[in-house]
Structure formats: C-alpha cells, structure tokens
N, C-alpha and C. Protein backbone atom coordinates (compact mmCIF):
# COMPACT_ATOMS: atom_id res chain seq x y z
N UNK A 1 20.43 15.49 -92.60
CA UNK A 1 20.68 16.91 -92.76
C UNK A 1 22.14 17.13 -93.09
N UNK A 2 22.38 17.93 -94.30
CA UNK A 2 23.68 18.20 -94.29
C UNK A 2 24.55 19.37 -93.71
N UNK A 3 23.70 20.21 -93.21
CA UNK A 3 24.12 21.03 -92.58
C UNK A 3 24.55 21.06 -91.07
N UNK A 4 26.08 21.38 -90.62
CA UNK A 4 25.95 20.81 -89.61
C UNK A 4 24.79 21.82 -88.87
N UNK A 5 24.87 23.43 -88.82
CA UNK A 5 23.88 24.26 -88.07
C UNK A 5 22.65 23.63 -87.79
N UNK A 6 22.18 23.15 -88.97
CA UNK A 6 20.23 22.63 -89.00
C UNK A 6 20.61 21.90 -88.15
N UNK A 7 21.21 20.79 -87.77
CA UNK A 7 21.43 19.30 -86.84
C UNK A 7 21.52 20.34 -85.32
N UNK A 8 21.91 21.25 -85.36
CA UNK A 8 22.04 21.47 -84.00
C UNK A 8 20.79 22.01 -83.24
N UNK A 9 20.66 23.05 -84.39
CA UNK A 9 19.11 23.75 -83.97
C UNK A 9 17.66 22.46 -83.52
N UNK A 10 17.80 21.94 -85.30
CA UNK A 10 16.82 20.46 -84.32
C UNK A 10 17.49 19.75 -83.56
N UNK A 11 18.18 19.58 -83.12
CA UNK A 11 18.69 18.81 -81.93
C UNK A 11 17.87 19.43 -80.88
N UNK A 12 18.15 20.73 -80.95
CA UNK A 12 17.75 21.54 -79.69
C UNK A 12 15.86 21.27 -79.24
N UNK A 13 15.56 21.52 -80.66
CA UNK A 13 13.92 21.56 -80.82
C UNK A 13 13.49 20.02 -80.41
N UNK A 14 14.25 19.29 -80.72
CA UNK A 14 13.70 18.09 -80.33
C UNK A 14 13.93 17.43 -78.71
N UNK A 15 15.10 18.22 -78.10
CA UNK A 15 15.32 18.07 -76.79
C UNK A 15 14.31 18.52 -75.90
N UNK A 16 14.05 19.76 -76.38
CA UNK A 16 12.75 20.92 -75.94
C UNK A 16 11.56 19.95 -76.02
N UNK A 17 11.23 19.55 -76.67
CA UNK A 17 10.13 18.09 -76.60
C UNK A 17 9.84 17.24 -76.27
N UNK A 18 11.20 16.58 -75.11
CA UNK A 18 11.76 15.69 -74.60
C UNK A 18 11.57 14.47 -75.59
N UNK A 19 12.66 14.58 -76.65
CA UNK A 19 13.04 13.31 -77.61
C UNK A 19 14.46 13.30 -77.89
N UNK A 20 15.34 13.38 -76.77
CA UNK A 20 16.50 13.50 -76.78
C UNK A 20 17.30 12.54 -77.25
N UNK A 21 16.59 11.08 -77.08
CA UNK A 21 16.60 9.71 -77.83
C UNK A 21 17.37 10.24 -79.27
N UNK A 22 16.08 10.92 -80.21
CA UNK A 22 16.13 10.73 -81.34
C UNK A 22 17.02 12.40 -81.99
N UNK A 23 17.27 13.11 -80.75
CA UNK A 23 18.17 13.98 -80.68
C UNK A 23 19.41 13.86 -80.80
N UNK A 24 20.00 12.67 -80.31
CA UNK A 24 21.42 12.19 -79.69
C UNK A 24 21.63 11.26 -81.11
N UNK A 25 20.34 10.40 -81.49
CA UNK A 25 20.84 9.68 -83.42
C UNK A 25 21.50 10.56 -84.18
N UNK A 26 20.39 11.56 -84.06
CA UNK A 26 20.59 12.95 -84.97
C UNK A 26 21.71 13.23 -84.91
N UNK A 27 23.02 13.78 -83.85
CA UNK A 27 23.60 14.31 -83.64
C UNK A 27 24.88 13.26 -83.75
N UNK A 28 24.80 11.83 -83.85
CA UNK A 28 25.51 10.74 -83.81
C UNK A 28 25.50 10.90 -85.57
N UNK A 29 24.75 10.45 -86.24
CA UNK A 29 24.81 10.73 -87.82
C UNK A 29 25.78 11.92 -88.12
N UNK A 30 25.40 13.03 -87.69
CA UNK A 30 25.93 14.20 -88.03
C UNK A 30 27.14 14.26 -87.97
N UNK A 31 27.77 13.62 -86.64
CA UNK A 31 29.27 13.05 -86.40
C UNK A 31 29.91 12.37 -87.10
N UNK A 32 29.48 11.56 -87.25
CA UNK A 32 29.67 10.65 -88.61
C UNK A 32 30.15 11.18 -89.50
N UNK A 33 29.28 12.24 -90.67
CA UNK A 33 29.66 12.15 -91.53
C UNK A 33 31.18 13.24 -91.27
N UNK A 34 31.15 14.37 -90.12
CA UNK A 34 32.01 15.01 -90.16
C UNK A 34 33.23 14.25 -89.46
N UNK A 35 33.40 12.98 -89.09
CA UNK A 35 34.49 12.26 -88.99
C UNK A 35 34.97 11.64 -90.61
N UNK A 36 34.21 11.36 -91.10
CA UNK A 36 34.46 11.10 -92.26
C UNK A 36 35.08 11.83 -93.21
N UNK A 37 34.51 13.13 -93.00
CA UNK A 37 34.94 14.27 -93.79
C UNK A 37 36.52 15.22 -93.49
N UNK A 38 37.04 14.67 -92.14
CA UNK A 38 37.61 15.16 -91.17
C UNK A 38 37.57 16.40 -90.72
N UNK A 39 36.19 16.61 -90.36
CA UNK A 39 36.20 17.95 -90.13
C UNK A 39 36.05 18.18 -88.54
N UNK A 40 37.59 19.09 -88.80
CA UNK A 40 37.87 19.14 -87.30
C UNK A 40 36.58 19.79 -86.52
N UNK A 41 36.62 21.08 -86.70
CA UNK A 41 35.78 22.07 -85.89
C UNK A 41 34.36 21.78 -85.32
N UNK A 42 33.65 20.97 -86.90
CA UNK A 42 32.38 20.29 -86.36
C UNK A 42 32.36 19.50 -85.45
N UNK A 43 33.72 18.25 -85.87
CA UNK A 43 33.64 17.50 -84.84
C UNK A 43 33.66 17.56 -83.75
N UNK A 44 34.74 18.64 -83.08
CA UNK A 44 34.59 19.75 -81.90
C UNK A 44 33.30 19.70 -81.55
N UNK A 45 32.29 20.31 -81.73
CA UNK A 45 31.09 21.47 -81.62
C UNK A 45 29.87 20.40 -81.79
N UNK A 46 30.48 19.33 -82.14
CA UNK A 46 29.08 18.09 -82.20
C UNK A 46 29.27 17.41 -81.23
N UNK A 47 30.79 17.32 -81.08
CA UNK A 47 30.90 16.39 -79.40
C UNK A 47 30.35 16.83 -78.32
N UNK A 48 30.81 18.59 -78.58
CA UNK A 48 30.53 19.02 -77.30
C UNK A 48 28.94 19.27 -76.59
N UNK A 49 28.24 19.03 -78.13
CA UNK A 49 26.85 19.76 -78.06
C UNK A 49 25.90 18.59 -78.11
N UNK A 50 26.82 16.95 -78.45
CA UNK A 50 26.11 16.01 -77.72
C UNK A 50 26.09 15.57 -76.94
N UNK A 51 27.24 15.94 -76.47
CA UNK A 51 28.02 15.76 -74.46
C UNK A 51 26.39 16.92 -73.68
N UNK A 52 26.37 17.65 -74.46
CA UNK A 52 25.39 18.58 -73.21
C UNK A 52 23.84 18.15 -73.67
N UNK A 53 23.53 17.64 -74.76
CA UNK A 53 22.32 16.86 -74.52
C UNK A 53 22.26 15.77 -73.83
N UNK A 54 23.23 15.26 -74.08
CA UNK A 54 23.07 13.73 -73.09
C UNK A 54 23.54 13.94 -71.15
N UNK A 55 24.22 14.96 -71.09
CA UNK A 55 24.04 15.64 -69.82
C UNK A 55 22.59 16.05 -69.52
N UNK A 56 21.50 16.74 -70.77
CA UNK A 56 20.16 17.15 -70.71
C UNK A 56 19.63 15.78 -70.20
N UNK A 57 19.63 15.15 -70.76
CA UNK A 57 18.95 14.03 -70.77
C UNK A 57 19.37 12.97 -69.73
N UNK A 58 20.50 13.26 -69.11
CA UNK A 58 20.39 12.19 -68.11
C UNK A 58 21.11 10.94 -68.27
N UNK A 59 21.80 11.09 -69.45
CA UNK A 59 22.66 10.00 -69.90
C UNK A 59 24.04 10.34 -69.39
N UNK A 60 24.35 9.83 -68.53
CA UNK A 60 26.00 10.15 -67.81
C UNK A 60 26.80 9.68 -68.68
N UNK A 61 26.12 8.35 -69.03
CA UNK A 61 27.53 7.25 -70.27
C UNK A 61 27.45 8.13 -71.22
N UNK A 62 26.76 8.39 -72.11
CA UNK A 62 26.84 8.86 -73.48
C UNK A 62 27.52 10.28 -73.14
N UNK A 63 27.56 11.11 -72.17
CA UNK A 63 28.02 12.07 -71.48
C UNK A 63 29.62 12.23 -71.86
N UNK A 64 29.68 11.33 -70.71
CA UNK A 64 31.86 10.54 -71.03
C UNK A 64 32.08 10.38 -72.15
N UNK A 65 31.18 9.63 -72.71
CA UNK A 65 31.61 9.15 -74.20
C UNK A 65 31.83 10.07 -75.55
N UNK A 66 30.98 11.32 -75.68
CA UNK A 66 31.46 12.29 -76.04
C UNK A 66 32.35 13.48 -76.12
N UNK A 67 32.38 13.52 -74.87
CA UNK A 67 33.52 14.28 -73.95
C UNK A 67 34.89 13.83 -74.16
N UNK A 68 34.64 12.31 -73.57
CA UNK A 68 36.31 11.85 -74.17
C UNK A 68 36.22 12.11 -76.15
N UNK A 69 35.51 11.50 -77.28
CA UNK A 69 35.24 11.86 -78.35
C UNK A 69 36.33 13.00 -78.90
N UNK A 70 35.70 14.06 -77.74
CA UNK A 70 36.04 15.54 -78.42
C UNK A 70 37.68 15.63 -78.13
N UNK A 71 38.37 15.15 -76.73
CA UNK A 71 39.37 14.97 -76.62
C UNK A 71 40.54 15.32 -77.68
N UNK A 72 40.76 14.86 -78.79
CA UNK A 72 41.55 15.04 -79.75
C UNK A 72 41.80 16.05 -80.11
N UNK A 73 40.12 16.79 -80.55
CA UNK A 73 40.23 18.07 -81.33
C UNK A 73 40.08 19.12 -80.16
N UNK A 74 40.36 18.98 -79.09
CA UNK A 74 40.69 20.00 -77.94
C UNK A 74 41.55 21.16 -78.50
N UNK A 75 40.82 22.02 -78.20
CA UNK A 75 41.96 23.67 -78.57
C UNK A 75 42.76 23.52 -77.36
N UNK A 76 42.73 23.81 -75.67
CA UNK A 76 43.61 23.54 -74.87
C UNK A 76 43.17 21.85 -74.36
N UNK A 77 43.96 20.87 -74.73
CA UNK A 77 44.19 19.60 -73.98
C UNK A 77 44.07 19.42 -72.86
N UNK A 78 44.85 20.44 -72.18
CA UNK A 78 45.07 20.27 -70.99
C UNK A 78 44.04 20.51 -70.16
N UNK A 79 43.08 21.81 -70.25
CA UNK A 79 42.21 21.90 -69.65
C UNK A 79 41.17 20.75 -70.15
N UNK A 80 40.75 20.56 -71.55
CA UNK A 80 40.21 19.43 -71.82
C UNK A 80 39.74 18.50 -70.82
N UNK A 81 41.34 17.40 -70.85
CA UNK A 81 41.19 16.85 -69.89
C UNK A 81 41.05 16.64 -68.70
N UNK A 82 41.67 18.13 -67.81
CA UNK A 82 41.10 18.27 -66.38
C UNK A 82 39.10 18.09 -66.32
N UNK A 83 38.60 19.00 -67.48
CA UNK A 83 37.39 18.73 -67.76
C UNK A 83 36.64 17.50 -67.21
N UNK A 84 37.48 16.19 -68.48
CA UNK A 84 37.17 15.16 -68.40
C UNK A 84 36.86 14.43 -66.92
N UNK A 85 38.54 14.34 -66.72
CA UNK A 85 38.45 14.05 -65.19
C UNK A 85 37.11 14.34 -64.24
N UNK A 86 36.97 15.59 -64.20
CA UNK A 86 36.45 15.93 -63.47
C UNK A 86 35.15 15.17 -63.47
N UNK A 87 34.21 15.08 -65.23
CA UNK A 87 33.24 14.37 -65.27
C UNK A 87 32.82 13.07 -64.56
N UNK A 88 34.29 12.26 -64.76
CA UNK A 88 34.65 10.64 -64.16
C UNK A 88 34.84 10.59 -62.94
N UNK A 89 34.71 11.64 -62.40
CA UNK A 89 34.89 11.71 -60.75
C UNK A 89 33.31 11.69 -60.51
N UNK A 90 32.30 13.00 -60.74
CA UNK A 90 31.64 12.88 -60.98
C UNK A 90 30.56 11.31 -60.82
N UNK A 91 31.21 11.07 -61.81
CA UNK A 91 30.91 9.82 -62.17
C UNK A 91 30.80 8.48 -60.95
N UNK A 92 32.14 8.69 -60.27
CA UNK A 92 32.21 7.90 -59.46
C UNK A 92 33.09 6.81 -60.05
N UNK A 93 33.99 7.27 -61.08
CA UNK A 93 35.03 7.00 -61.82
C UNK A 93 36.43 7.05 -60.94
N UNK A 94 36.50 7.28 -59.83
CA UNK A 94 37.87 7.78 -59.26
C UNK A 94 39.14 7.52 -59.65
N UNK A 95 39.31 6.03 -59.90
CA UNK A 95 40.70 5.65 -60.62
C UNK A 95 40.79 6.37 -61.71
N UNK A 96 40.00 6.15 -62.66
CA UNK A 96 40.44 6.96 -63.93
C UNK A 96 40.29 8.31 -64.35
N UNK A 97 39.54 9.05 -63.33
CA UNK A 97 39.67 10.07 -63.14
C UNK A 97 40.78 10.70 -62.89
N UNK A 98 41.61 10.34 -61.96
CA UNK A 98 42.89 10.31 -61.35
C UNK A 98 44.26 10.43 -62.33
N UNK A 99 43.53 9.37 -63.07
CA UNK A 99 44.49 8.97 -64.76
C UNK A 99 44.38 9.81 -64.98
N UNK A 100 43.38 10.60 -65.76
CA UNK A 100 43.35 11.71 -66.50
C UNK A 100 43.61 13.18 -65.75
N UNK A 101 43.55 13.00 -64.53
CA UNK A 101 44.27 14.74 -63.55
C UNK A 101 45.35 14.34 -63.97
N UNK A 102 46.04 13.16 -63.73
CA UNK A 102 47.64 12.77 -63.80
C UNK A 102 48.28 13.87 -64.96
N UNK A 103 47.24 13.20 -66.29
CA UNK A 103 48.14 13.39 -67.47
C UNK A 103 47.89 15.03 -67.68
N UNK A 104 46.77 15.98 -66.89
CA UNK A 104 46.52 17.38 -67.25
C UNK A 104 47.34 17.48 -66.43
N UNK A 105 47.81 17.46 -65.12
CA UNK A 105 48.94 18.20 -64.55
C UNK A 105 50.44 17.55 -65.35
N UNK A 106 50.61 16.72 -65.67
CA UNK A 106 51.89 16.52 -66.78
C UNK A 106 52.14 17.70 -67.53
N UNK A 107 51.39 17.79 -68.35
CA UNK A 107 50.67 18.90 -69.04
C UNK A 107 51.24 20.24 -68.80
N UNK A 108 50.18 20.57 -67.89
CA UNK A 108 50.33 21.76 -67.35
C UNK A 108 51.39 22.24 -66.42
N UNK A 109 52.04 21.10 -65.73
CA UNK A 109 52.90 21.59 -65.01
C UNK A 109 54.32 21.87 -65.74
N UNK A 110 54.10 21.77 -66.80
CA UNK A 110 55.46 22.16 -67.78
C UNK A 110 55.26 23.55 -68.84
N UNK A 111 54.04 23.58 -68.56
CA UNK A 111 53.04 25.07 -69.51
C UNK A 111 54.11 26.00 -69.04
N UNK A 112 53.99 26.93 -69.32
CA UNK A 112 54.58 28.37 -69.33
C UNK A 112 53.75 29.35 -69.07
N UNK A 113 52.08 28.96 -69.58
CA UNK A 113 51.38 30.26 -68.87
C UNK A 113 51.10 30.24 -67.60
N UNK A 114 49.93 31.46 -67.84
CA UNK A 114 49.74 31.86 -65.87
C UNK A 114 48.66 30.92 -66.08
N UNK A 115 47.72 30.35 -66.93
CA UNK A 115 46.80 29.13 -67.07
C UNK A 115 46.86 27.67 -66.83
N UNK A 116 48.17 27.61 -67.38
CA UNK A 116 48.95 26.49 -67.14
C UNK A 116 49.54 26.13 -65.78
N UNK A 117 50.19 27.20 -64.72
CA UNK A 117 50.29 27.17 -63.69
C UNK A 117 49.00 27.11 -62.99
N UNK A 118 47.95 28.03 -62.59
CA UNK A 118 46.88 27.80 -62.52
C UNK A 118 46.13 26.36 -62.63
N UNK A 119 45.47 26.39 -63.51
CA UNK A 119 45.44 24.62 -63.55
C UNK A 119 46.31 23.28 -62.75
N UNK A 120 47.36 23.50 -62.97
CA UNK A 120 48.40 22.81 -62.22
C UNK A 120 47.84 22.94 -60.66
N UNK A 121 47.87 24.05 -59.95
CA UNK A 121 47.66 24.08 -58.60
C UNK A 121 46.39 23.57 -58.45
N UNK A 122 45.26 24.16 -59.31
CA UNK A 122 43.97 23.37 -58.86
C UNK A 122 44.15 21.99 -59.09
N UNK A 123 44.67 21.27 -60.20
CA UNK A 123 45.31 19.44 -60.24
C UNK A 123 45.35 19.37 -58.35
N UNK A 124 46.69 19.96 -57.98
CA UNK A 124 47.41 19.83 -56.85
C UNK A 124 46.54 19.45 -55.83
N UNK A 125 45.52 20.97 -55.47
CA UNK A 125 44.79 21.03 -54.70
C UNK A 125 43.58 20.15 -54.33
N UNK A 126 43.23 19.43 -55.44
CA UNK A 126 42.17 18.28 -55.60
C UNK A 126 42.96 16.82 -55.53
N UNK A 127 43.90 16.27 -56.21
CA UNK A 127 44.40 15.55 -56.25
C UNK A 127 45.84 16.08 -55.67
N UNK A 128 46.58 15.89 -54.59
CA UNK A 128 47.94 16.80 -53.70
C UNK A 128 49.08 15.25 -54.27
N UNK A 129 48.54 14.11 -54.50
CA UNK A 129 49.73 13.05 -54.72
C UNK A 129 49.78 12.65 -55.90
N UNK A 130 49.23 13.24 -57.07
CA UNK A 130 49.55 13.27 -58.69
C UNK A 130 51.14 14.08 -58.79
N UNK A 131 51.34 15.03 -57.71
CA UNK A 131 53.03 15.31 -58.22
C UNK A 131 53.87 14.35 -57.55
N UNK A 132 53.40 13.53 -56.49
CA UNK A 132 54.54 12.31 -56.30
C UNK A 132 54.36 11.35 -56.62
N UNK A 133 53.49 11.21 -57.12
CA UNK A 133 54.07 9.91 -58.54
C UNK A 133 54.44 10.49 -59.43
N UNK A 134 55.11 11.46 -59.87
CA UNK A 134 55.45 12.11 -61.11
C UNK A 134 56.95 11.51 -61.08
C-alpha cells in the first residue's frame, strides 16, 4: 500500500481480527519505505501506531523496539524519553530505564518551561539519585 493512511486503517481492521502478526509486517513495510523516503512525520505516526499494536498484541519487545524507533523524530525528546523509560521499567528493564530518566532529566532540568521543570520533578520523584550522579 502506498498510502501511508490505508496501512493504518488496515492495520487497525486486521488487529480487530486478531492478525496483528500480519498487522505489525504491514506496518514494518510501510516504515520502510517512509525511512527510505525520509519521511519524518510518517515515520513518527508509524512508530507510534506500531508501538500500540504490538502493545495490542502483547508483544512487549516489538513494543520497545518501536518506541525507541520513534525516538529521533520526537517533537518533545525529553518527554519522549521519560516515555521510554518508563516502558523499560515496565519492562523490568531497570538499569536502562534509569539510563534513559538520566538523560530526560539532563534534558529537562536545563528546559526553561513550566513542562520542563515539571518533568524534571516527576524524573526526581521516581528516580531521587539521577540528580547525584549528575
């Protein structure tokens, strides 16, 4: 399909069917070509929308693996990666979870907004010894 829209809609229809298998190809092709193409936004919006099928489906790995994916083309990074983290905790990831609070409170604790502060304290409050190793 060259469209990225059609890929998403059947994605959806085929999840609804439980063929999330051949949902997640679908949506892996589709990636493809918009890495190829460098297209930011899709790539965005395909990570994120194969991160939540494979969350549908029960796939934790393919989960991370998209999630981190989208990483790059993050509009805020920072929250991004608190995101991430959070998944890999989740996960039962703790070390590298940890990694990645590290580098969102880096981040954020130098932001200027009230978001950026924000974030920062929740870092704090979950993880309290990411600011002394700083």
């Amino acid at each position: 399909m060259d469209n990225k829209h059609d890929v998403i809609v059947e994605s959806l229809h085929l999840v609804q069917k439980g063929e999330s298998e051949q949902a997640l190809n679908m949506l892996d092709n589709a990636l493809e070509q918009a890495t190829e193409e460098n297209h930011v936004k899709w790539i965005r919006t395909l990570c994120r929308h194969a991160a939540l099928v494979a969350h549908i489906a029960g796939d934790r790995r393919r989960e991370i693996r998209y999630t981190e994916n989208a990483l790059p083309y993050a509009n805020d990074y920072s929250f991004a990666i608190y995101n991430f983290a959070q998944l890999l905790l989740r996960d039962g990831q703790t070390d590298l979870a940890k990694q990645w609070a590290t580098k969102a409170y880096e981040l954020s604790a130098t932001g200027e907004t009230v978001a950026d502060r924000d974030l920062a304290a929740a870092l704090l409050k979950q993880w309290p010894e990411i600011a002394e190793n700083r």
